[in-house]
Protein backbone atom coordinates (compact mmCIF):
# COMPACT_ATOMS: atom_id res chain seq x y z
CA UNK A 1 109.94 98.47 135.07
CA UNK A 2 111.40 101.04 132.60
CA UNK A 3 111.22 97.83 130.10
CA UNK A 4 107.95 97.59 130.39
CA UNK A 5 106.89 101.16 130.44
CA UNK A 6 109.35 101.41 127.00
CA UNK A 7 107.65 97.89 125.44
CA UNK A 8 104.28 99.11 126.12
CA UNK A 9 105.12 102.89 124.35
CA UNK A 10 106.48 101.24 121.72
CA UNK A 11 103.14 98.67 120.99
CA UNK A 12 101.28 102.32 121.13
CA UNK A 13 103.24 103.96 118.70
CA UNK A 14 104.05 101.26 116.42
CA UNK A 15 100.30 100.02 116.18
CA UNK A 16 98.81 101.28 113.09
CA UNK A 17 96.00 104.24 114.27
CA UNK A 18 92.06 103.13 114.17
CA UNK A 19 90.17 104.67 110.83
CA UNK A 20 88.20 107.65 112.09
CA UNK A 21 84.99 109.73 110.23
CA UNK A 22 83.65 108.64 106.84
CA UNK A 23 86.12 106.00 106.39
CA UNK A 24 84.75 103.91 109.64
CA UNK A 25 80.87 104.66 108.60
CA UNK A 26 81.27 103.53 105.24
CA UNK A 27 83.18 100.19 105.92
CA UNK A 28 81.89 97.48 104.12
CA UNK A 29 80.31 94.63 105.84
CA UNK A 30 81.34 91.66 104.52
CA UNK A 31 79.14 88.55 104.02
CA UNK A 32 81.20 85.06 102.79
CA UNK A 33 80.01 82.17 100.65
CA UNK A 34 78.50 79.43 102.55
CA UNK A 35 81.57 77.11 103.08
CA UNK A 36 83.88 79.38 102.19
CA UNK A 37 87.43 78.15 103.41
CA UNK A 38 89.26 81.41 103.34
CA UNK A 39 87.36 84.08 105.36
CA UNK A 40 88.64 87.93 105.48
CA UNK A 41 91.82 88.11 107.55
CA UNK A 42 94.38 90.63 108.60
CA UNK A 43 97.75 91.69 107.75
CA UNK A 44 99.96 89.44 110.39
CA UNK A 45 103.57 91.04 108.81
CA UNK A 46 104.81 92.33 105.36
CA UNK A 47 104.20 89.93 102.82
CA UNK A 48 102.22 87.49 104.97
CA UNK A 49 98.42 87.74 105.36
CA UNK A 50 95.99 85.21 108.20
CA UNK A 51 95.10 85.08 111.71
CA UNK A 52 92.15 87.60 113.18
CA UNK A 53 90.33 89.80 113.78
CA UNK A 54 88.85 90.49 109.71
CA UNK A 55 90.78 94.02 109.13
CA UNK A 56 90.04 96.11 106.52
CA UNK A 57 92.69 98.61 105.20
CA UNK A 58 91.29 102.26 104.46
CA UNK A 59 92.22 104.91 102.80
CA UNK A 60 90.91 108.47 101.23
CA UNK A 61 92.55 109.68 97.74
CA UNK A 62 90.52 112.70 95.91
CA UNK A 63 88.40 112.86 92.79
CA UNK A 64 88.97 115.03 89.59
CA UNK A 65 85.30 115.99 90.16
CA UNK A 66 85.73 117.43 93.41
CA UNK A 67 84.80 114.50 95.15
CA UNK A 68 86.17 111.72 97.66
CA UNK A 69 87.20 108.39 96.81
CA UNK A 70 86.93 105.81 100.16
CA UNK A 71 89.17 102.65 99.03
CA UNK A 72 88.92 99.64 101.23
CA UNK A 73 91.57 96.76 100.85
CA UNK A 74 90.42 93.31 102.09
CA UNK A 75 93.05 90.71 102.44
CA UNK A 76 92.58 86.92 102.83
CA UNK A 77 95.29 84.50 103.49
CA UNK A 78 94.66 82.69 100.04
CA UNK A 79 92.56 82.41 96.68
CA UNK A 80 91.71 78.70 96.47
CA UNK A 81 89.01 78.99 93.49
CA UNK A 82 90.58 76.90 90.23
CA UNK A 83 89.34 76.16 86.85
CA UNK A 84 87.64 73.18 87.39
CA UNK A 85 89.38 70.61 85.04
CA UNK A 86 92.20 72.91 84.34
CA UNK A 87 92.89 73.73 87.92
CA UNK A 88 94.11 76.80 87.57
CA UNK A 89 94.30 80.37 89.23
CA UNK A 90 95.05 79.28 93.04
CA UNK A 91 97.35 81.31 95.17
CA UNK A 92 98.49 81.94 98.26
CA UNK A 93 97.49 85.96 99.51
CA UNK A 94 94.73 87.83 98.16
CA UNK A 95 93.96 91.65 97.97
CA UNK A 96 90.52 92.47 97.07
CA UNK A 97 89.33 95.98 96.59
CA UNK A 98 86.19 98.02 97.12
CA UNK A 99 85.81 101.62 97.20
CA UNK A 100 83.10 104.39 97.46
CA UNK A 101 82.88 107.94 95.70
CA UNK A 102 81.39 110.50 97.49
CA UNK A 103 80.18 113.86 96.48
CA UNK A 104 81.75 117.33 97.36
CA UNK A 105 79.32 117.12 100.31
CA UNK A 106 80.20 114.33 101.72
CA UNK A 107 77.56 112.07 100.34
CA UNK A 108 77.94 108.37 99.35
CA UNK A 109 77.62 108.44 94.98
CA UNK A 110 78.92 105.31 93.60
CA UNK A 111 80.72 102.43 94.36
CA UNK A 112 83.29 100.16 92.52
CA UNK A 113 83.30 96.56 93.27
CA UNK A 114 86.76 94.62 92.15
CA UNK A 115 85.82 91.35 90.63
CA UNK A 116 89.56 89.34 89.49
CA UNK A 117 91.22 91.43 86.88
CA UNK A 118 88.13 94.28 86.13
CA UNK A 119 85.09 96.10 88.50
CA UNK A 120 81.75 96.55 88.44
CA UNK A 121 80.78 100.23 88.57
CA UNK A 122 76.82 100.99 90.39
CA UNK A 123 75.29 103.76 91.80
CA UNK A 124 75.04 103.90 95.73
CA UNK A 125 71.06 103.51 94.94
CA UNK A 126 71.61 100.13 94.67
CA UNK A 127 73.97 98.77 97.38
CA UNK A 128 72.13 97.60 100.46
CA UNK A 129 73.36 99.47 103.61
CA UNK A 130 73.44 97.18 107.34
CA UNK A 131 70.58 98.71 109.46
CA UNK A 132 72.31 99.12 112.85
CA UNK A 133 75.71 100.63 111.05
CA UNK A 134 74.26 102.06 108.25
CA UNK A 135 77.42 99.84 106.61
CA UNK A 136 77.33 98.71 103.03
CA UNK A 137 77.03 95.17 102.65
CA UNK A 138 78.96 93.66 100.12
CA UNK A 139 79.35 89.60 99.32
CA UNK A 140 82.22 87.46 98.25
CA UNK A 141 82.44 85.16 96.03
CA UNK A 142 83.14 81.30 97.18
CA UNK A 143 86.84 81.09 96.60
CA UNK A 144 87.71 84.18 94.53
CA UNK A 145 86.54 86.72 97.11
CA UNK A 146 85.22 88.81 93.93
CA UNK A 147 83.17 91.27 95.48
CA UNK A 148 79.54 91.40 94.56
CA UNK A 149 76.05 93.74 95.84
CA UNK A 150 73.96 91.31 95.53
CA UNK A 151 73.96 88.13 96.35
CA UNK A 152 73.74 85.37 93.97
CA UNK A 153 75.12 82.99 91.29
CA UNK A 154 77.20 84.83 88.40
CA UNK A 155 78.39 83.72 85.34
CA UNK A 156 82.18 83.73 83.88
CA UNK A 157 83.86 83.03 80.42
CA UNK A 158 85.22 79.43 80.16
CA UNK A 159 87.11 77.92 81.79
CA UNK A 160 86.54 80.28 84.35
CA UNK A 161 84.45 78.62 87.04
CA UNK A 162 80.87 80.84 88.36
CA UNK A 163 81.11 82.69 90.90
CA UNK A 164 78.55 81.97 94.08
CA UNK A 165 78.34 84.50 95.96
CA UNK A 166 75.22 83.22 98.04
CA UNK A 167 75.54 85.28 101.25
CA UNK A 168 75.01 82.40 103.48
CA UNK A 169 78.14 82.02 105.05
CA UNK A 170 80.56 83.84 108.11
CA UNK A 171 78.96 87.58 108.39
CA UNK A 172 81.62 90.43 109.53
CA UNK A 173 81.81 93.65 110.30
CA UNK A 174 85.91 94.03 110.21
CA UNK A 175 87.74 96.89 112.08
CA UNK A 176 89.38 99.59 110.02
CA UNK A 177 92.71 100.91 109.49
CA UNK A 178 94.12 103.61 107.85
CA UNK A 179 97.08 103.89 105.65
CA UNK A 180 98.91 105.69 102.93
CA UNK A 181 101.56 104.60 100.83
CA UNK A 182 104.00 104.52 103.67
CA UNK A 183 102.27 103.90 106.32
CA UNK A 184 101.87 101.48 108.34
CA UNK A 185 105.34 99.89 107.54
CA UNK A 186 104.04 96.74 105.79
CA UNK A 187 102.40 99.21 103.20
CA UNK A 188 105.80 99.54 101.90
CA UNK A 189 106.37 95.74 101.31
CA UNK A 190 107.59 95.66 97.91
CA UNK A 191 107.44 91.73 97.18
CA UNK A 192 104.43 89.75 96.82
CA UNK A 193 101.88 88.36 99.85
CA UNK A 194 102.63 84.77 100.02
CA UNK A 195 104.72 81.99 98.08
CA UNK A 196 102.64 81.41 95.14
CA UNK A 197 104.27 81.47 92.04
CA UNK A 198 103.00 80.95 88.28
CA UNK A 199 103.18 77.90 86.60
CA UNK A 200 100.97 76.14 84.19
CA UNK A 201 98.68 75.05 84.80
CA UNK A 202 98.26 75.65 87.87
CA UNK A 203 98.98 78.15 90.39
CA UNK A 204 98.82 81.97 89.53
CA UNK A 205 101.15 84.57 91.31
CA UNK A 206 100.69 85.46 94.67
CA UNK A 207 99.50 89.67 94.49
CA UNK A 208 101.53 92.58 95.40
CA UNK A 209 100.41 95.17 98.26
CA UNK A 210 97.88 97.34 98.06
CA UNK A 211 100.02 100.40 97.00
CA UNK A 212 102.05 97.92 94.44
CA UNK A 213 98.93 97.51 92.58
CA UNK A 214 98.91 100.20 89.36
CA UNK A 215 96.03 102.17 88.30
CA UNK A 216 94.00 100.67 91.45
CA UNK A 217 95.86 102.68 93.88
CA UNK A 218 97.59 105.37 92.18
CA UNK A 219 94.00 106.71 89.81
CA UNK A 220 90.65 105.37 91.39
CA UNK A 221 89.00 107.41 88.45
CA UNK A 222 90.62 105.54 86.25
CA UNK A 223 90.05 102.08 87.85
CA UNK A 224 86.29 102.88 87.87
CA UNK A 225 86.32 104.40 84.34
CA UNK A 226 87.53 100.92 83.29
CA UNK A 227 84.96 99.01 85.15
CA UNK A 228 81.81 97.43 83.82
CA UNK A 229 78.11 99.01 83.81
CA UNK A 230 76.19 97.88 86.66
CA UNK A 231 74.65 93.97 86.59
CA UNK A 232 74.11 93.86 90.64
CA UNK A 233 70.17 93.74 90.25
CA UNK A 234 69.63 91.78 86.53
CA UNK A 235 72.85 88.88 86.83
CA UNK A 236 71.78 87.88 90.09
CA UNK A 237 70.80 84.25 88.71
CA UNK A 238 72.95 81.77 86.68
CA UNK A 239 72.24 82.35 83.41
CA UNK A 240 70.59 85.99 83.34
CA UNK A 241 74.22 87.54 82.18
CA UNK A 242 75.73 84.36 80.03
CA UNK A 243 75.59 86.24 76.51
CA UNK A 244 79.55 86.33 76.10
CA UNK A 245 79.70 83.18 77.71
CA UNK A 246 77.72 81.46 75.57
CA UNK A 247 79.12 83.10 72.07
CA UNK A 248 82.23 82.11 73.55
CA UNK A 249 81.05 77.86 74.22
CA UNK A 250 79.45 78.42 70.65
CA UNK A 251 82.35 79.51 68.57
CA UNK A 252 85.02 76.68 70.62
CA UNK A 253 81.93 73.96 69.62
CA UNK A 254 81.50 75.19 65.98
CA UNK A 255 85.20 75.54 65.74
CA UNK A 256 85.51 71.61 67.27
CA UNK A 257 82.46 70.52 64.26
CA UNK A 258 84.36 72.34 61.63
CA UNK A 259 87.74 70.36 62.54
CA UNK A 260 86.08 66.65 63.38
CA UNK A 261 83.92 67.59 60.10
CA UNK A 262 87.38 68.61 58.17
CA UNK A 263 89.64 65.47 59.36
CA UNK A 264 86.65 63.39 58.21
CA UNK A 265 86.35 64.48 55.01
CA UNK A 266 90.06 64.32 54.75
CA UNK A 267 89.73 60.34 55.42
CA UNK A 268 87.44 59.83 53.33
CA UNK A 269 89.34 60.64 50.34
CA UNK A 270 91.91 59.24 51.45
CA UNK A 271 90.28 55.87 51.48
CA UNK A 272 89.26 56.90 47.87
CA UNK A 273 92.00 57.88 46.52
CA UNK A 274 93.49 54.79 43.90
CA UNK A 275 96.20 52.87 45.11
C-alpha cells in the first residue's frame, strides 16, 4: 500500500503543472496540411519527441516595452519535407515556435510566426481567433510545420520546395504546459531531439530544445525584430510573393545561357583555329 500511495505522489509531483491564465487562452490551435504524416506530438522523454496527446510547451518572458511575450513551442516527432530532387533538409525532431506580444494591459498586440530559419511578424488584427476558445488558429505547413495565419500555398527560394499550408488536414486544440529553462526536467536536455545528423545531401541536424535555441528563447524582441513584414493576407496564393524567387531562377538561367553560350563559342574557334 505505502508503494502505491508513494508511486502515485511521485506521478503528482513529477508531472509537469497544467498552463494556467493568458497562456491557456491564447494557445494556438493548430490546423495540419491535408496528408500531413507528422502531426503535433508531445515530449515522450529528453531528447525524444512522439506519441499523444498534441502538447504545446508555454512559457511567459517580458518585453522591453513593458509588455508580455507568450512563446509556444510545438514539437513533432520529425521534419520529413526535402528538396525535391536534392532531397535534402529531413530530420528526425522538430521544434516549431509561435509566440504572442501583449500589451501592458494584458491585450493580445502581435504575433511572430517561425517559418525554418526566420518569422513572419503581423499584427493580432490579422490572425483569425477559434470561436468557441477564442484560440488563435495558426496552420502548418505540409512537412516543414512552418507556421502560417492563413492558409494557403507559399512560395520559397530554390531548391527549397513551397510550402502548402492548406488547412485541410488533422485540427487540434493541444493541452498546455508550462516551463522555464529548468523546468520540467527534459527542458534541460542539452543534446539534440532525435538521431538525425547532417550529411550531404541529405539529412539536416536533428534541433536542440527549446531553451538550447539562441536568440529564440533567450530575446523574443530580438527574434521578432529579425522577422519579416507581414505577407499572411497578400502571399496566400502560389505565385503572389515569388519576386526573390524568381530573380533568383533568372540569374541561375542567365548564368546557365552565358556558360552554354561561352563553351560554344569556345568550340567554335577551336574548330577554326589552323591545324
Amino acid at each position: 500500500m505505502h508503494r502505491l500511495l508513494f508511486g502515485a505522489l511521485w506521478l503528482i509531483l513529477a508531472a509537469p503543472a497544467a498552463a494556467a491564465g493568458p497562456l491557456e487562452r491564447y494557445a494556438p490551435v493548430v490546423v495540419h496540411a491535408s496528408g500531413e504524416p507528422s502531426v503535433l506530438s508531445r515530449v515522450a522523454r529528453p531528447g525524444l519527441i512522439g506519441g499523444g496527446p498534441a502538447t504545446v510547451y508555454a512559457r511567459s518572458a517580458p518585453s522591453r516595452d513593458d509588455g508580455t511575450w507568450l512563446q509556444y513551442w510545438l514539437p513533432y516527432a520529425d521534419n520529413p519535407q526535402d528538396r525535391g530532387m536534392l532531397r535534402t533538409g529531413r530530420h528526425a525532431g522538430d521544434w516549431e515556435l509561435f509566440q504572442i506580444l501583449l500589451s501592458a494591459d494584458g491585450r493580445p498586440r502581435e504575433v511572430v510566426a517561425a517559418q525554418h530559419s526566420g518569422a513572419e511578424r503581423c499584427p493580432w488584427s490579422v490572425v483569425s481567433v477559434e470561436a468557441a476558445s477564442g484560440r488563435p488558429v495558426v496552420y502548418a505547413a505540409y512537412g516543414s510545420h512552418a507556421t502560417y495565419l492563413r492558409p494557403g500555398v507559399r512560395d520559397r527560394t530554390w531548391p527549397d520546395p513551397n510550402d502548402i499550408a492548406d488547412g485541410r488536414g488533422v485540427r487540434v486544440r493541444p493541452r498546455v504546459v508550462s516551463v522555464t529553462a529548468s523546468s520540467p526536467a527534459f527542458m534541460r536536455f542539452p543534446g539534440r531531439w532525435g538521431g538525425a545528423r547532417a550529411t550531404w545531401p541529405y539529412e539536416s541536424d536533428s534541433p536542440r530544445g527549446p531553451a538550447f535555441q539562441g536568440e529564440r528563447w533567450s530575446d523574443p524582441d530580438a527574434f521578432a525584430a529579425s522577422a519579416r513584414g507581414c505577407a499572411a493576407e497578400r502571399c496566400r496564393e502560389l505565385g503572389a510573393c515569388d519576386g526573390r524567387e524568381t530573380l533568383v531562377g533568372g540569374a541561375l538561367l542567365t548564368l546557365g545561357a552565358l556558360l552554354v553560350g561561352g563553351a560554344g563559342a569556345a568550340r567554335r574557334r577551336h574548330r577554326r583555329a589552323p591545324p
